[in-house]
PDB file of N, CA and C in Angstrom:
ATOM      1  N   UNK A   1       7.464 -19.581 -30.651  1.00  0.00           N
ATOM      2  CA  UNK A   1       8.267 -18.428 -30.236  1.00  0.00           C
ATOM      3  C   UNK A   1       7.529 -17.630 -29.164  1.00  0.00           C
ATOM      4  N   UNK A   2       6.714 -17.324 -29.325  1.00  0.00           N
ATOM      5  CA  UNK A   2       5.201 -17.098 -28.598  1.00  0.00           C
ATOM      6  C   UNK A   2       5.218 -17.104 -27.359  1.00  0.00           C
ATOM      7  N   UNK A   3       5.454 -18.552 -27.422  1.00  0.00           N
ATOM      8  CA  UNK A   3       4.795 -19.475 -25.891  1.00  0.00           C
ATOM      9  C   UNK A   3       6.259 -19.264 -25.025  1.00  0.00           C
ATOM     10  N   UNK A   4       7.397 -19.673 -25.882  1.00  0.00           N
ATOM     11  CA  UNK A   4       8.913 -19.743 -25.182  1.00  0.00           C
ATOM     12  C   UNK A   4       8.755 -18.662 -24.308  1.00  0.00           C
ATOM     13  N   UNK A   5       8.449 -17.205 -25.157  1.00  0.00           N
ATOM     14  CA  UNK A   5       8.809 -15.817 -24.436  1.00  0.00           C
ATOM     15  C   UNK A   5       8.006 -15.891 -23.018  1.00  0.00           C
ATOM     16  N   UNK A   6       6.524 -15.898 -23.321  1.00  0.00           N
ATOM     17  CA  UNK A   6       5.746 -16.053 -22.202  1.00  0.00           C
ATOM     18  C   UNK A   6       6.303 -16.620 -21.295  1.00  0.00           C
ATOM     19  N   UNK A   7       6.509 -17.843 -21.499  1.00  0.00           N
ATOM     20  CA  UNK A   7       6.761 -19.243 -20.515  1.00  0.00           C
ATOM     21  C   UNK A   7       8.255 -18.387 -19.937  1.00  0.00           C
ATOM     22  N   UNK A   8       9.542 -17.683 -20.407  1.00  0.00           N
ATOM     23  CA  UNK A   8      10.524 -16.752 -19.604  1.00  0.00           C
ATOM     24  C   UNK A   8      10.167 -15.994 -18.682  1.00  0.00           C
ATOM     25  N   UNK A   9       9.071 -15.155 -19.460  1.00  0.00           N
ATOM     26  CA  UNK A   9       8.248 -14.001 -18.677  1.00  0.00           C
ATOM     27  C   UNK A   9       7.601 -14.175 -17.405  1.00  0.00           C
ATOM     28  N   UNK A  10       6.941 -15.608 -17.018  1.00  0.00           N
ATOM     29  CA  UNK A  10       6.428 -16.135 -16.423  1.00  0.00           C
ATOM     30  C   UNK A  10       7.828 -16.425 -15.483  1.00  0.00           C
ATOM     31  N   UNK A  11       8.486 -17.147 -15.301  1.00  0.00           N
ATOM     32  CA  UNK A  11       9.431 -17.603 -14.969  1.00  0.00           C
ATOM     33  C   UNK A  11       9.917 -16.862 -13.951  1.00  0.00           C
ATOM     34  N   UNK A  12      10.219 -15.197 -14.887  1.00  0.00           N
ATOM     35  CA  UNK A  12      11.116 -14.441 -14.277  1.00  0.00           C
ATOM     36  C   UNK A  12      10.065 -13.779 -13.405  1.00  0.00           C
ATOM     37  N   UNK A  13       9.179 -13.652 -13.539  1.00  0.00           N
ATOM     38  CA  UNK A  13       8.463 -12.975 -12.661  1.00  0.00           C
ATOM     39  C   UNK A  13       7.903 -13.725 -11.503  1.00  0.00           C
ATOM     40  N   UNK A  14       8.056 -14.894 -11.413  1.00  0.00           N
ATOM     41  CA  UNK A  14       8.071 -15.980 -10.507  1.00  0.00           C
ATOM     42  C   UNK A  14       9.130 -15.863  -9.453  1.00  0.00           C
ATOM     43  N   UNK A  15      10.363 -16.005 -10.103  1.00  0.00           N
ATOM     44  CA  UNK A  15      11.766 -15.617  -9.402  1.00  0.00           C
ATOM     45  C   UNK A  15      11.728 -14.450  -8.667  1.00  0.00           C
ATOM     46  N   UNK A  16      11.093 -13.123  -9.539  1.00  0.00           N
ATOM     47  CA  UNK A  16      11.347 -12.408  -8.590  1.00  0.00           C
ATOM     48  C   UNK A  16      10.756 -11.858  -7.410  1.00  0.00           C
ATOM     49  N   UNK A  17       9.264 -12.271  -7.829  1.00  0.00           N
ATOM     50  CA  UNK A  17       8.354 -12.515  -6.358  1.00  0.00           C
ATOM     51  C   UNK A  17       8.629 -12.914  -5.284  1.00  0.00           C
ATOM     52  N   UNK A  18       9.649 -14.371  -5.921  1.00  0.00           N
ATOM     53  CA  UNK A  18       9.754 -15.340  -4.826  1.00  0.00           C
ATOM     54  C   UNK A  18      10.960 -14.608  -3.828  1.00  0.00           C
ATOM     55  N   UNK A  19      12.046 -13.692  -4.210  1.00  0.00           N
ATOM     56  CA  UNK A  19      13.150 -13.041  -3.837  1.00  0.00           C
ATOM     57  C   UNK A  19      12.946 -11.998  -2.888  1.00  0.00           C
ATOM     58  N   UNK A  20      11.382 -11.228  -3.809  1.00  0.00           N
ATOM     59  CA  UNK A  20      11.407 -10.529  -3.040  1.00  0.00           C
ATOM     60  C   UNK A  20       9.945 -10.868  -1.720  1.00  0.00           C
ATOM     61  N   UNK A  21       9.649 -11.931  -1.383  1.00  0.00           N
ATOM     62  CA  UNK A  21       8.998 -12.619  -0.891  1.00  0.00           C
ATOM     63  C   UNK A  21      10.086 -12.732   0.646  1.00  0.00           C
ATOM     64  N   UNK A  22      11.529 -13.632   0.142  1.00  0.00           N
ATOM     65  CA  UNK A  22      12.020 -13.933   1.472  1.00  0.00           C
ATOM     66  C   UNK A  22      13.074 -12.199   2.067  1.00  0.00           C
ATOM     67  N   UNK A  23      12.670 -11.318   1.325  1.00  0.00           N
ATOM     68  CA  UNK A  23      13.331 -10.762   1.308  1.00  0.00           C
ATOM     69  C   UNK A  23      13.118  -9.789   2.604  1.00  0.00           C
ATOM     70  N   UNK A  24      11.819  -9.717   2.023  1.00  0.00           N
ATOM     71  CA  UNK A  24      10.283  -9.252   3.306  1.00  0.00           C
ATOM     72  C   UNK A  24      10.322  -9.704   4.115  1.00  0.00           C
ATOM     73  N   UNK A  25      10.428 -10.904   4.022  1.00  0.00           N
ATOM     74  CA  UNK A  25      10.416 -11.674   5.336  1.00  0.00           C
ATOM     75  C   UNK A  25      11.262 -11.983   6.514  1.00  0.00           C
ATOM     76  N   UNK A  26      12.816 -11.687   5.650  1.00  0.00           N
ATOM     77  CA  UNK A  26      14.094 -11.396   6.599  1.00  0.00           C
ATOM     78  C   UNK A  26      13.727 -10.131   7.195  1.00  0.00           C
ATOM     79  N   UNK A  27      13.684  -8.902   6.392  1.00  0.00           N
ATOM     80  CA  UNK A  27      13.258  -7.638   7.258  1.00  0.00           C
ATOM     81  C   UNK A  27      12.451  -7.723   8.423  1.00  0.00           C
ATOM     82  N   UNK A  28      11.389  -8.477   7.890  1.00  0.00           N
ATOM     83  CA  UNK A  28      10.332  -8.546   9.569  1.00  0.00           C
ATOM     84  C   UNK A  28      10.502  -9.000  10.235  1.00  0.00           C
ATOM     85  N   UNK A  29      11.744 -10.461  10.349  1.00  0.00           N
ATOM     86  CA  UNK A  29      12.345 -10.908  11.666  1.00  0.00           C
ATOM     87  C   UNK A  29      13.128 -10.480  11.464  1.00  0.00           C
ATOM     88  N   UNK A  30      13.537  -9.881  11.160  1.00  0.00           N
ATOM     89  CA  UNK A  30      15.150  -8.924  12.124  1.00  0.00           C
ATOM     90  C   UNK A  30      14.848  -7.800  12.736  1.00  0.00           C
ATOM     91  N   UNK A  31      13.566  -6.859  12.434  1.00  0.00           N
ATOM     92  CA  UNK A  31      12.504  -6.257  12.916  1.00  0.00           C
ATOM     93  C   UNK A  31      12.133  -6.810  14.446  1.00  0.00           C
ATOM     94  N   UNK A  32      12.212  -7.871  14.492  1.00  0.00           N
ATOM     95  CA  UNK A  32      11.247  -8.328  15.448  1.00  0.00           C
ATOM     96  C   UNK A  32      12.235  -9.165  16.591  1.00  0.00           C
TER      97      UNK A  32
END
């Protein structure tokens, strides 16, 4: 049960890095 939650937690916080990763990255070329 443990590991499941983690292993979500992980997941989602993966996802949302990654979102807000290209998200940044649209701003600075449209910036530019």
């Amino acid at each position: 049960m443990m590991f499941t939650s983690n292993f979500i937690l992980i997941t989602i916080s993966i996802l949302i890095s990654v979102a807000f990763y290209t998200i940044l990255e649209r701003k600075i070329l449209g910036y530019m």
